[in-house]
Each structure stands twice: as structure tokens, then as C-alpha cells.
PDB file of N, CA and C in Angstrom:
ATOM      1  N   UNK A   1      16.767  -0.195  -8.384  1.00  0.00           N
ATOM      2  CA  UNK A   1      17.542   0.121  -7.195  1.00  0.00           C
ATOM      3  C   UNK A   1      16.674  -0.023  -5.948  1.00  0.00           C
ATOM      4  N   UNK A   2      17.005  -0.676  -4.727  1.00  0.00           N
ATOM      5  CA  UNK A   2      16.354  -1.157  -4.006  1.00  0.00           C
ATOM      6  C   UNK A   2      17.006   0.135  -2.462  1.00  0.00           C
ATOM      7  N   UNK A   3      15.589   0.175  -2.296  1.00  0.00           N
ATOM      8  CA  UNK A   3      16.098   1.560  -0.941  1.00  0.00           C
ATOM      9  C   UNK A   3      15.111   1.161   0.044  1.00  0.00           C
ATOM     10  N   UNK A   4      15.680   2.059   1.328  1.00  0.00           N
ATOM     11  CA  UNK A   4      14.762   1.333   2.716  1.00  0.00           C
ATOM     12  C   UNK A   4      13.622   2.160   3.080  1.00  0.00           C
ATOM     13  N   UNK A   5      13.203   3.574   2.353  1.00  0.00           N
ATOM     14  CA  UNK A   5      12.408   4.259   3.377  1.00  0.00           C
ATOM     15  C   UNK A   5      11.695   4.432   2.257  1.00  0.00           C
ATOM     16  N   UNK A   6       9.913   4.242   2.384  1.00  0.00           N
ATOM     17  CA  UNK A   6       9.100   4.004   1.219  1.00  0.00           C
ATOM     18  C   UNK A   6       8.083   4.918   1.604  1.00  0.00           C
ATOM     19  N   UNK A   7       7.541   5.760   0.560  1.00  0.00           N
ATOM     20  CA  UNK A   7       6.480   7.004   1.113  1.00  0.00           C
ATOM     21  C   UNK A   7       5.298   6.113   1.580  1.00  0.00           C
ATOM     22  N   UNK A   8       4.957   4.697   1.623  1.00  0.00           N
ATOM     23  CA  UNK A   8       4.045   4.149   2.218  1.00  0.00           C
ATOM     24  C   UNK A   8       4.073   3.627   3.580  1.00  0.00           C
ATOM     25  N   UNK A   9       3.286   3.353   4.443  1.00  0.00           N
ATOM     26  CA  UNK A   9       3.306   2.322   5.102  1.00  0.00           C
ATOM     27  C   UNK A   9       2.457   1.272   5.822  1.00  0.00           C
ATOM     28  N   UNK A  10       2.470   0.248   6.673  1.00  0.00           N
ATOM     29  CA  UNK A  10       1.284  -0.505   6.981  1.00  0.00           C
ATOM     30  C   UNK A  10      -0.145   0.468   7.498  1.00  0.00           C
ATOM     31  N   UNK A  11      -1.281  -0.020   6.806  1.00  0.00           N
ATOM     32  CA  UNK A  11      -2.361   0.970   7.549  1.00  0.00           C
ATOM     33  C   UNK A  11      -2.578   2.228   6.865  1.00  0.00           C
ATOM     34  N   UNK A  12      -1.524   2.607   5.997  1.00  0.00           N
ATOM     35  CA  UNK A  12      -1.855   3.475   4.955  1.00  0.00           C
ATOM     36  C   UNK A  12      -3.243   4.068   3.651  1.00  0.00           C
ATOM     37  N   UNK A  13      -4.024   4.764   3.998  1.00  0.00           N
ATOM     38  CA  UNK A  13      -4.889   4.824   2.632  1.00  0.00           C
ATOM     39  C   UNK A  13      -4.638   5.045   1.315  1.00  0.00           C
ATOM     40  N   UNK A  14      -4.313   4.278   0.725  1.00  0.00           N
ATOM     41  CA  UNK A  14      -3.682   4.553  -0.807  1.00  0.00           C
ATOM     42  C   UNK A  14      -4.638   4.280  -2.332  1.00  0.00           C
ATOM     43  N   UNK A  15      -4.468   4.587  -3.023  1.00  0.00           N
ATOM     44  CA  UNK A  15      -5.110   5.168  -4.483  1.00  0.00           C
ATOM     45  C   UNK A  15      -3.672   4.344  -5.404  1.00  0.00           C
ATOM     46  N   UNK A  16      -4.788   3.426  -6.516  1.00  0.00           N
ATOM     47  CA  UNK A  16      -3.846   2.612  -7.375  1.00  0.00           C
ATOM     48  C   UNK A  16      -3.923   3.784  -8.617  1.00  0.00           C
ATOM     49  N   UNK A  17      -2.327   4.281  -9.225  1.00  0.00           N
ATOM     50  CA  UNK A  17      -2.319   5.085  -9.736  1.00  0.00           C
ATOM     51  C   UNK A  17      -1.940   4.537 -11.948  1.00  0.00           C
ATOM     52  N   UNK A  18      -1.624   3.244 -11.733  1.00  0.00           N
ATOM     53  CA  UNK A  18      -1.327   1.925 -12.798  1.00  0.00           C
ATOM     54  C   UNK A  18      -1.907   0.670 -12.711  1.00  0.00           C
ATOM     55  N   UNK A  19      -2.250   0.046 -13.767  1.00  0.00           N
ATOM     56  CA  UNK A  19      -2.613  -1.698 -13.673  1.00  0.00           C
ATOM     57  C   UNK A  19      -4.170  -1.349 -13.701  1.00  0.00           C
ATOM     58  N   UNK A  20      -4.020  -2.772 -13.766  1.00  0.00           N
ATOM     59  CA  UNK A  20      -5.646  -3.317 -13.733  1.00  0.00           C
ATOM     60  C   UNK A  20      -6.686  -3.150 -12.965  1.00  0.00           C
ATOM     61  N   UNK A  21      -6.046  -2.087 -11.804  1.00  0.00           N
ATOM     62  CA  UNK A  21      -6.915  -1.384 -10.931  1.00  0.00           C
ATOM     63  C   UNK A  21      -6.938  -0.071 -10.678  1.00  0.00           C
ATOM     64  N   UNK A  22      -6.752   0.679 -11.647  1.00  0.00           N
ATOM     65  CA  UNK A  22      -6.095   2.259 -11.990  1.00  0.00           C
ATOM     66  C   UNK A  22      -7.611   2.796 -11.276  1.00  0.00           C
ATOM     67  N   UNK A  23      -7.651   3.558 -10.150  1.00  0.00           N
ATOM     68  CA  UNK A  23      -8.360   4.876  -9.352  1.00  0.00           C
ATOM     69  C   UNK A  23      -9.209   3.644  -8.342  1.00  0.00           C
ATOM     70  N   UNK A  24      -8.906   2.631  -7.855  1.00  0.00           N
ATOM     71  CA  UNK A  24      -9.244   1.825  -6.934  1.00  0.00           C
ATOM     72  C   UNK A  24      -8.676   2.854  -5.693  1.00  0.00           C
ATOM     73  N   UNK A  25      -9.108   2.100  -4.504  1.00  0.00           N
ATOM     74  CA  UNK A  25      -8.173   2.671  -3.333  1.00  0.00           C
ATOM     75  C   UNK A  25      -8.832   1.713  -2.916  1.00  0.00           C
ATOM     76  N   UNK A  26      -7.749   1.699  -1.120  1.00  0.00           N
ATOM     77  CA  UNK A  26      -7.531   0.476   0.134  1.00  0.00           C
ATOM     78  C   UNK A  26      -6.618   0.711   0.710  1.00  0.00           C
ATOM     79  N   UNK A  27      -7.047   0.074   1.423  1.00  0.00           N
ATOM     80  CA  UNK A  27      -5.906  -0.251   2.747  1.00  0.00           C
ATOM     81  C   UNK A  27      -5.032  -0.928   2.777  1.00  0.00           C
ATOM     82  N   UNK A  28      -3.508  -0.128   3.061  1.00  0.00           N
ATOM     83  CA  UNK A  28      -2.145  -1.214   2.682  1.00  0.00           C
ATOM     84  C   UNK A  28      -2.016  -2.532   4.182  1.00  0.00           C
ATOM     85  N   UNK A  29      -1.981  -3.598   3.458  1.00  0.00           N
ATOM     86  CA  UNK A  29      -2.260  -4.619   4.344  1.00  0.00           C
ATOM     87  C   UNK A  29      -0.967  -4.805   4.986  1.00  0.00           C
ATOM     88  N   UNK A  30       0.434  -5.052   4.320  1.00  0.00           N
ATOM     89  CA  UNK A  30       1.406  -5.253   4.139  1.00  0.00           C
ATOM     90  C   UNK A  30       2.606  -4.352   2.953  1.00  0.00           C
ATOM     91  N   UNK A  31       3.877  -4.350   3.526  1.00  0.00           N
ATOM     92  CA  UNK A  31       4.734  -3.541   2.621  1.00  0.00           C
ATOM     93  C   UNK A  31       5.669  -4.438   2.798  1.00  0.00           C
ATOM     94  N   UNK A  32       6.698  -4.990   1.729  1.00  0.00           N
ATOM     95  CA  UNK A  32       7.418  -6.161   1.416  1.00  0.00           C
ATOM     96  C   UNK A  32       8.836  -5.448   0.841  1.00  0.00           C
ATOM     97  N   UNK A  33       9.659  -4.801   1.621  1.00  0.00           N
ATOM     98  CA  UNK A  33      10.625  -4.041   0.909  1.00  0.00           C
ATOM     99  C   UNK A  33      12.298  -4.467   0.477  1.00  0.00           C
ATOM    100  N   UNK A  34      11.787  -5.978   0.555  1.00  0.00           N
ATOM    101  CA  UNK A  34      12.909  -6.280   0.089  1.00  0.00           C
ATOM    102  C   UNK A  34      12.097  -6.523  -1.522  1.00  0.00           C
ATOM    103  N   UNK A  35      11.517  -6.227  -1.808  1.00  0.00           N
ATOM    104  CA  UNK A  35      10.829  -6.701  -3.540  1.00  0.00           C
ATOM    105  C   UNK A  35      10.108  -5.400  -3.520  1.00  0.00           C
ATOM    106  N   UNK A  36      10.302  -4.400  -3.204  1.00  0.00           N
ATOM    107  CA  UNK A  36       9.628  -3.292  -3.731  1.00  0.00           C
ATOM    108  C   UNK A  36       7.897  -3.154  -3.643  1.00  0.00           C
ATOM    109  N   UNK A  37       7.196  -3.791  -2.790  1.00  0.00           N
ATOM    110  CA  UNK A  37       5.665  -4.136  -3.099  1.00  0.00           C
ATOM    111  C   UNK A  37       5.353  -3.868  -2.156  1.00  0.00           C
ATOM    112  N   UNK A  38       3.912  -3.852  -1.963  1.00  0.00           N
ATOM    113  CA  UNK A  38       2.604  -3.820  -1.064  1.00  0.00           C
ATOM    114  C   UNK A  38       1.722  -4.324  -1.414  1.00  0.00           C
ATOM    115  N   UNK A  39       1.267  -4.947  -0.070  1.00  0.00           N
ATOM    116  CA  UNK A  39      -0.512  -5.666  -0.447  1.00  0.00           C
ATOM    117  C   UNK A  39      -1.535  -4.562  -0.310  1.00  0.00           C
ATOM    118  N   UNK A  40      -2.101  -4.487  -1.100  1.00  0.00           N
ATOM    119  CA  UNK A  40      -3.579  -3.778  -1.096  1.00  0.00           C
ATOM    120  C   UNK A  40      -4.665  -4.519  -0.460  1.00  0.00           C
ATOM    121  N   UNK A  41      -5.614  -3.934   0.455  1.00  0.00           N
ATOM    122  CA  UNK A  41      -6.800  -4.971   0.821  1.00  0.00           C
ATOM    123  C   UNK A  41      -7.686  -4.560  -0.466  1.00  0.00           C
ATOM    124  N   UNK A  42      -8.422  -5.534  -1.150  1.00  0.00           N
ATOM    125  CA  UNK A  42      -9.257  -6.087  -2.059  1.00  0.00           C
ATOM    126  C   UNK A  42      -8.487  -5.112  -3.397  1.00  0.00           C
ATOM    127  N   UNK A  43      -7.186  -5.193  -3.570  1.00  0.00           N
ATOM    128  CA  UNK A  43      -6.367  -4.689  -5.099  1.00  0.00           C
ATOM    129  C   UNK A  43      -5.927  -5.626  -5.165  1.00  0.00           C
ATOM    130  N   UNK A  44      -5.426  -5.805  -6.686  1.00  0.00           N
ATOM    131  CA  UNK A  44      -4.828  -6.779  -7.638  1.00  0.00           C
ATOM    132  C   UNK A  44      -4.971  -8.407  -6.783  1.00  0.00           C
ATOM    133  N   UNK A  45      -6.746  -8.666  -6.829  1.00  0.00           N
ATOM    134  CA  UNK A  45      -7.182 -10.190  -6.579  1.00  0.00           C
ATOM    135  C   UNK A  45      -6.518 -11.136  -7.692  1.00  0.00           C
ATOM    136  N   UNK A  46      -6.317 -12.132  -7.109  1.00  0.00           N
ATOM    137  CA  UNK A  46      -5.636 -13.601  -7.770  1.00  0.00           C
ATOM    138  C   UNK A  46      -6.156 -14.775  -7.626  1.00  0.00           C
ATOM    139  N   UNK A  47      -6.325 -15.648  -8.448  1.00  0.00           N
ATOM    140  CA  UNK A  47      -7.220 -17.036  -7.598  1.00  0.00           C
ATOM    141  C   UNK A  47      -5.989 -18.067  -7.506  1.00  0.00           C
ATOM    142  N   UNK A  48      -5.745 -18.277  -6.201  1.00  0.00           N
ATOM    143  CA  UNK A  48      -5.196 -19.781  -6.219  1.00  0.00           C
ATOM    144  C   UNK A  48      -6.012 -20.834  -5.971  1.00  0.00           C
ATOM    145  N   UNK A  49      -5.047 -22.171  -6.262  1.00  0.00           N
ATOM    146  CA  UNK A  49      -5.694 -22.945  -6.590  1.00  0.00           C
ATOM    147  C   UNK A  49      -5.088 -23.946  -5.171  1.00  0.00           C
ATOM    148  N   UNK A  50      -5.642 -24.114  -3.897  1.00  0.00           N
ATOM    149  CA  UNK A  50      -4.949 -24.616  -2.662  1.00  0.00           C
ATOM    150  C   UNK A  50      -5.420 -25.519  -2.540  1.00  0.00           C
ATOM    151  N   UNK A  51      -4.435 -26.578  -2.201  1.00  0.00           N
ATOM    152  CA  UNK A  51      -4.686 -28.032  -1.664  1.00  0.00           C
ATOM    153  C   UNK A  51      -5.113 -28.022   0.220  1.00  0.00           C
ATOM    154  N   UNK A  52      -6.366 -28.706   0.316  1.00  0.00           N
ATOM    155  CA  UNK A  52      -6.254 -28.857   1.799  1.00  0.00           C
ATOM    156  C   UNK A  52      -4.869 -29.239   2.561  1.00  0.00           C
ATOM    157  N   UNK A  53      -4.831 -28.584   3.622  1.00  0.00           N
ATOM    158  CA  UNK A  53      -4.002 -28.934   4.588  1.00  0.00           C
ATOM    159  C   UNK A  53      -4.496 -28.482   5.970  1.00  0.00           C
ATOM    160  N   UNK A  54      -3.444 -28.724   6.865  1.00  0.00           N
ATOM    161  CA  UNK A  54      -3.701 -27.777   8.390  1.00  0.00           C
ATOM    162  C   UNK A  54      -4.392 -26.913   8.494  1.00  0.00           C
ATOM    163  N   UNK A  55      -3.694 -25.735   8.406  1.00  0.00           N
ATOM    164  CA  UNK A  55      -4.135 -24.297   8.525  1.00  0.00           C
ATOM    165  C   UNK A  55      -6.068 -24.130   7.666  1.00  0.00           C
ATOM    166  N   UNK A  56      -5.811 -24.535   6.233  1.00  0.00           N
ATOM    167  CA  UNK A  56      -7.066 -24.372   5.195  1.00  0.00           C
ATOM    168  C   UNK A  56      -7.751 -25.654   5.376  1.00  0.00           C
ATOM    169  N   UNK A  57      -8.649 -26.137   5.544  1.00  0.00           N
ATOM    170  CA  UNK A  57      -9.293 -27.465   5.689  1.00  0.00           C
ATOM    171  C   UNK A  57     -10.123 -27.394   4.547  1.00  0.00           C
ATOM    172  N   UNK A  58     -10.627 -26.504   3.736  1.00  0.00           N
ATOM    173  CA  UNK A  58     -11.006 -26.955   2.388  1.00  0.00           C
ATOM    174  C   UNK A  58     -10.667 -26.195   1.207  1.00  0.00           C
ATOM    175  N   UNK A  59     -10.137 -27.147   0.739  1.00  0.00           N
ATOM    176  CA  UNK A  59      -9.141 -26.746  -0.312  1.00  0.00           C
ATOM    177  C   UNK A  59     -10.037 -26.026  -1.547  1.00  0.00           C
ATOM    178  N   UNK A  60      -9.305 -25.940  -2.817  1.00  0.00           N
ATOM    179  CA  UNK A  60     -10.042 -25.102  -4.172  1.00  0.00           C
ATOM    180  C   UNK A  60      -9.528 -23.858  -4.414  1.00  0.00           C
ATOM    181  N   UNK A  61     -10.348 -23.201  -5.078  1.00  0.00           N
ATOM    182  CA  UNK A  61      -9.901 -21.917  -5.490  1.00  0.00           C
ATOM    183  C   UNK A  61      -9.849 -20.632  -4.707  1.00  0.00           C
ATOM    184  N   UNK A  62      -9.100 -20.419  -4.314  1.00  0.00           N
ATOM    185  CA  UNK A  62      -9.177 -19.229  -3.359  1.00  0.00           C
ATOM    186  C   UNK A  62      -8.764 -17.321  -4.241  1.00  0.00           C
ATOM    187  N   UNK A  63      -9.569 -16.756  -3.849  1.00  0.00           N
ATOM    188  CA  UNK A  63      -9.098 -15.420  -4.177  1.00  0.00           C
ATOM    189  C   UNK A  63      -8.416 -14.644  -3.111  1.00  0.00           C
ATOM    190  N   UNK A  64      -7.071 -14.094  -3.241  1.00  0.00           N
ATOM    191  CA  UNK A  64      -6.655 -13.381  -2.328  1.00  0.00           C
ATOM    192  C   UNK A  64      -5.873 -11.991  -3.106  1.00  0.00           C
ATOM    193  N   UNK A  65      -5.021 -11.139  -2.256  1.00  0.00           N
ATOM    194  CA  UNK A  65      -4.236 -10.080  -2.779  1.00  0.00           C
ATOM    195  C   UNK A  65      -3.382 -10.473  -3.112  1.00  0.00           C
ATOM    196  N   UNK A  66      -2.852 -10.175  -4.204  1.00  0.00           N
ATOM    197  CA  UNK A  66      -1.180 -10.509  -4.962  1.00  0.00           C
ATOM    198  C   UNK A  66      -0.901  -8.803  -4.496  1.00  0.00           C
ATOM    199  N   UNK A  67       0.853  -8.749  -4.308  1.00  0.00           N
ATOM    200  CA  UNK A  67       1.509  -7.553  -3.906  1.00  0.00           C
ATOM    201  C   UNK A  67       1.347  -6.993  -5.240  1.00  0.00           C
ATOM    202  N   UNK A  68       1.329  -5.561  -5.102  1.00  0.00           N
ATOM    203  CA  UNK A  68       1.511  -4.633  -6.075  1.00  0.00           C
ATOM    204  C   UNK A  68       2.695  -3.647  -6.085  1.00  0.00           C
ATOM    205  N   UNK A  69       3.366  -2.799  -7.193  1.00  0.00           N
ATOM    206  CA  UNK A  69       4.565  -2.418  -6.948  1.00  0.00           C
ATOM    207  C   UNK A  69       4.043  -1.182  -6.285  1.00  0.00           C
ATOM    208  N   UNK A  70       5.217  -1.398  -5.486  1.00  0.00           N
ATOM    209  CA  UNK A  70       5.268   0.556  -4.663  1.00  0.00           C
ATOM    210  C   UNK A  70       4.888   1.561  -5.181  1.00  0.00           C
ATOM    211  N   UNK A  71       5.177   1.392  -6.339  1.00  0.00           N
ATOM    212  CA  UNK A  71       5.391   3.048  -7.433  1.00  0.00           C
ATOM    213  C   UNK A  71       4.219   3.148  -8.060  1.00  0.00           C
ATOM    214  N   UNK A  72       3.193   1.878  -7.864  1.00  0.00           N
ATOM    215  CA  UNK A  72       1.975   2.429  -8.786  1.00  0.00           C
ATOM    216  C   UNK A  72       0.545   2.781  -7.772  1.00  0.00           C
ATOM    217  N   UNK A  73       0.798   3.065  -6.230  1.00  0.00           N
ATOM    218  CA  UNK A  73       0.234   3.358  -5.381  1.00  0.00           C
ATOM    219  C   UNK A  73       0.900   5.468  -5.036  1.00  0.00           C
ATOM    220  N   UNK A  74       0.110   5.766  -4.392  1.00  0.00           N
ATOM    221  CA  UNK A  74      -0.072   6.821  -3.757  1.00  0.00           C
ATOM    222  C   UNK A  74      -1.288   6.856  -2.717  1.00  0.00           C
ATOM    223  N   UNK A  75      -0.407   7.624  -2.098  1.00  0.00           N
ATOM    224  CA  UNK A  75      -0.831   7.933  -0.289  1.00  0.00           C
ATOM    225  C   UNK A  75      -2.313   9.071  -0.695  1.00  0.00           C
ATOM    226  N   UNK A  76      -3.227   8.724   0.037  1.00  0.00           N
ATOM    227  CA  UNK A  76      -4.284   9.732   0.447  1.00  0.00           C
ATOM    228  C   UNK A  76      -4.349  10.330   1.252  1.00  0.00           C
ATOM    229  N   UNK A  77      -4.007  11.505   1.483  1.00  0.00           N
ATOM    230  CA  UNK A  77      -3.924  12.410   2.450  1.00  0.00           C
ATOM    231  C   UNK A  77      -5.483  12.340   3.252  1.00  0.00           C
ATOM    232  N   UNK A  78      -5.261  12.207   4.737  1.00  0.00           N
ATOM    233  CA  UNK A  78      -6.564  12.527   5.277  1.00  0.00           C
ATOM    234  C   UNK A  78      -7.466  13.781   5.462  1.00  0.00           C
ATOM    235  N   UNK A  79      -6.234  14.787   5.312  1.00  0.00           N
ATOM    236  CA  UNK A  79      -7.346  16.090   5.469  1.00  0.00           C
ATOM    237  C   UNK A  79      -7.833  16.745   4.056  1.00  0.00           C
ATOM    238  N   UNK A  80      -7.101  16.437   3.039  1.00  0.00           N
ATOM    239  CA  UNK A  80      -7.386  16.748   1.810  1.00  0.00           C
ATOM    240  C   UNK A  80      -8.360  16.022   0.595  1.00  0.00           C
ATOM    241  N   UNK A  81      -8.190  14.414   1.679  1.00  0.00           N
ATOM    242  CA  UNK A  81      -8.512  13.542   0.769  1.00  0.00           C
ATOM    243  C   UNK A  81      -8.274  13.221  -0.718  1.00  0.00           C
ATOM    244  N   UNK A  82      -7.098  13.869  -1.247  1.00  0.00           N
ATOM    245  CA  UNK A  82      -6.881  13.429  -2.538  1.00  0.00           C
ATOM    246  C   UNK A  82      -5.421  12.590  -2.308  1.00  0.00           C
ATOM    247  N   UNK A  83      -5.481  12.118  -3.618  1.00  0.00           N
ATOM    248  CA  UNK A  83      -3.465  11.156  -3.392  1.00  0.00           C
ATOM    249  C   UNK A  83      -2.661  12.569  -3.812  1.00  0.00           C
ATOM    250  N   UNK A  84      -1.615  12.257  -3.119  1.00  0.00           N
ATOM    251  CA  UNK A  84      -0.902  13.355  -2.937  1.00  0.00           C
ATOM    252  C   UNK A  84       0.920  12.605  -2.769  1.00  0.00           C
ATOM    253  N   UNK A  85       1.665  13.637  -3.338  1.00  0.00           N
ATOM    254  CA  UNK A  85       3.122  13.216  -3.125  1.00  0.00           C
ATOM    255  C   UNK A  85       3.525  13.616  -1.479  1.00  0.00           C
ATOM    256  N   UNK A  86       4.456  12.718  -0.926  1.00  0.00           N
ATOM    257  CA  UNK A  86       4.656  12.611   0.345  1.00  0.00           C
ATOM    258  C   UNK A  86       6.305  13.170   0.381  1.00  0.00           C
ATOM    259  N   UNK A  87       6.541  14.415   1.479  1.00  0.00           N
ATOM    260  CA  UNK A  87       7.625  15.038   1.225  1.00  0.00           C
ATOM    261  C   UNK A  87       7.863  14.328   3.086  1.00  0.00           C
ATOM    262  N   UNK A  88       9.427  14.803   3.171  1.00  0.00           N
ATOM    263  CA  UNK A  88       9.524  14.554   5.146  1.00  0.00           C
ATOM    264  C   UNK A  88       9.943  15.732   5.323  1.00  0.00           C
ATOM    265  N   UNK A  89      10.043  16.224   6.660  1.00  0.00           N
ATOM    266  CA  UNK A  89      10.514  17.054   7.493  1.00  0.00           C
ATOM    267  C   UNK A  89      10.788  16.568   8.848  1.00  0.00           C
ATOM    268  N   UNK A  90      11.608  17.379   9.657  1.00  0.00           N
ATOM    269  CA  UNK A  90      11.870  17.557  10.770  1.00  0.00           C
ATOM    270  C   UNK A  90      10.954  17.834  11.482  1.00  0.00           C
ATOM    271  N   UNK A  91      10.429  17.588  12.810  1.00  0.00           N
ATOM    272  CA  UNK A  91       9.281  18.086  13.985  1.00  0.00           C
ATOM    273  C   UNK A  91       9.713  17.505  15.520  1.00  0.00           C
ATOM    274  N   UNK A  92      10.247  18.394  16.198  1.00  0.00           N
ATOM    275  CA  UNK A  92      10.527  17.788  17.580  1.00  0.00           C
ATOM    276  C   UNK A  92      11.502  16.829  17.308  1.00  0.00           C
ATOM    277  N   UNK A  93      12.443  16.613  16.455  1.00  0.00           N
ATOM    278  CA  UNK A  93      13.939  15.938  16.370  1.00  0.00           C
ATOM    279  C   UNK A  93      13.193  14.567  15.916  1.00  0.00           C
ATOM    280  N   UNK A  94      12.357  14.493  15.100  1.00  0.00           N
ATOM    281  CA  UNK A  94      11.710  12.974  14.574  1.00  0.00           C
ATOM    282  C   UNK A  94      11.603  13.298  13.091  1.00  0.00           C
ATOM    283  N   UNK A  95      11.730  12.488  12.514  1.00  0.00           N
ATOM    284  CA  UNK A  95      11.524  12.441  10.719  1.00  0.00           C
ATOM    285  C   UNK A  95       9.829  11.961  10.427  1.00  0.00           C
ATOM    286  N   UNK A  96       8.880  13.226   9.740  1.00  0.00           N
ATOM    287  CA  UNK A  96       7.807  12.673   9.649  1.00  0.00           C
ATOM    288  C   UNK A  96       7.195  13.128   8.340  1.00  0.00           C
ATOM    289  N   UNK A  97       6.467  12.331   8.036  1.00  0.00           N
ATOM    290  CA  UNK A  97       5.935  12.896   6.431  1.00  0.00           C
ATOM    291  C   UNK A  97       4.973  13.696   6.287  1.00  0.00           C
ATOM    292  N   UNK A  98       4.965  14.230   5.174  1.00  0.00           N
ATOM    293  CA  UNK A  98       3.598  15.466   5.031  1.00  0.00           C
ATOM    294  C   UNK A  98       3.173  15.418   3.869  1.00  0.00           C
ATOM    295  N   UNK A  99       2.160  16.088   3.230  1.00  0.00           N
ATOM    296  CA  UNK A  99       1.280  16.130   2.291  1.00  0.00           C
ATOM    297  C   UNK A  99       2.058  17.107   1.635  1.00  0.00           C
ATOM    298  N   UNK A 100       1.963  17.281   0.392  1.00  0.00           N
ATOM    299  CA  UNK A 100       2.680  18.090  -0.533  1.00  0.00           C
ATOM    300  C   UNK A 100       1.951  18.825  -0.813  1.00  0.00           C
ATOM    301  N   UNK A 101       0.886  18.697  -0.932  1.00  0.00           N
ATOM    302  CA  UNK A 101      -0.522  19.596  -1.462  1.00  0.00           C
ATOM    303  C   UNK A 101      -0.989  20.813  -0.423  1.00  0.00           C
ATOM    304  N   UNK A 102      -1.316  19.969   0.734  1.00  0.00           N
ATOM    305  CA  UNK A 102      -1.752  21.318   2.137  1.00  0.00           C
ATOM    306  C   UNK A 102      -0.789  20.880   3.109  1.00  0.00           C
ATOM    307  N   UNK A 103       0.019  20.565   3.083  1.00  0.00           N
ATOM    308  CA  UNK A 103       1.169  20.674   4.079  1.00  0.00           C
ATOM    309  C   UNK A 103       1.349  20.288   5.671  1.00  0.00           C
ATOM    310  N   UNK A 104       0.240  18.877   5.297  1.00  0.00           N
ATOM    311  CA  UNK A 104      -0.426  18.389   7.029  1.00  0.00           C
ATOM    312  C   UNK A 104       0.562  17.573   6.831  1.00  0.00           C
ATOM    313  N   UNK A 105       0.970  17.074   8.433  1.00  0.00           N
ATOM    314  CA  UNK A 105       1.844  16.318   8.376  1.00  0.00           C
ATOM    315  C   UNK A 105       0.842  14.373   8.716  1.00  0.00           C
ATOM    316  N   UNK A 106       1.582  14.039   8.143  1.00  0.00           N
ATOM    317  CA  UNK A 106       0.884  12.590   8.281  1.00  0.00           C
ATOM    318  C   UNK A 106       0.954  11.757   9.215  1.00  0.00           C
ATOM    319  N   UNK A 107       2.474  11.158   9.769  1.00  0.00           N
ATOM    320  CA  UNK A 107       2.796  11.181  10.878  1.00  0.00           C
ATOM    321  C   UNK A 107       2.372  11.859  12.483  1.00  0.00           C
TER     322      UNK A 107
END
């Protein structure tokens, strides 16, 4: 089931909680919510294999981030520093998220 509001977002510190990078953490580069994913900076590396063109002038094997699913990331709280579940609340008539653990708001 595909929904619009994701406990992550760009710029986020997150902790891989599944996969081939289980207790990694990084920085969410990108969030892709029509496919449920996020890029991790330096999670779930991939090598392509790119032909020169324009943009790349020398072609070969390149390593970059492949997206990872939403659900196998969690948010790191900054004042607690651990991953933590992300609840929302109300503050000054704005919707903002908070830490479940010590109750800072993130936003």
C-alpha cells in the first residue's frame, strides 16, 4: 500500500535496520515515494557498468547508491542519538515529528 507521509526525510540521519547493510548509518540523499525508497549516502553500493557520454566522459564501472526500502531504515534522533520510532504532534498549528524515546521534537 502506497501512502504520502514517510517518517523519513531528505537530510535525515538514519540507521539500516535489514539487508546487507544491517547497523550501517548515513545520510538520506533522496526519498522516492512513489516506489517506497530512499537513497542512503554510501548504503546499498552497486556497480554499473556506464558507457561514455556527455554528462560522464569516462565510461566503466561505476559504484553508486541503489535506493533502499523505507521500512528497513530508521531515523536517529539527534539528542538521544539512538534510531528511534517517529510519532507527530501538533506545535503552533504545524504537524511535526518527535522522538518516541525522549520526546524531542525533530522538526
Amino acid at each position: 500500500m502506497k501512502y504520502e507521509g514517510f517518517h523519513i526525510k531528505k537530510n535525515d540521519t538514519v540507521k539500516i535496520i535489514a539487508g546487507k547493510d544491517k547497523g550501517k548509518s548515513g545520510k538520506v540523499l533522496r526519498v522516492i515515494p512513489k516506489k517506497d525508497r530512499a537513497i542512503v549516502e554510501k548504503i546499498n553500493m552497486v556497480k554499473r557498468h556506464m558507457k561514455p557520454n556527455q554528462q560522464t566522459r569516462q565510461g566503466g564501472i561505476l559504484e553508486r547508491e541503489a535506493p533502499i526500502h523505507i521500512s528497513n531504515v530508521m531515523l536517529i534522533c539527534s539528542k538521544c542519538t539512538d534510531p528511534t520510532r517517529v510519532g507527530y504532534k501538533t506545535v503552533d498549528d504545524r504537524k511535526v515529528r518527535y522522538c518516541k524515546k525522549c520526546e524531542e521534537v525533530i522538526d
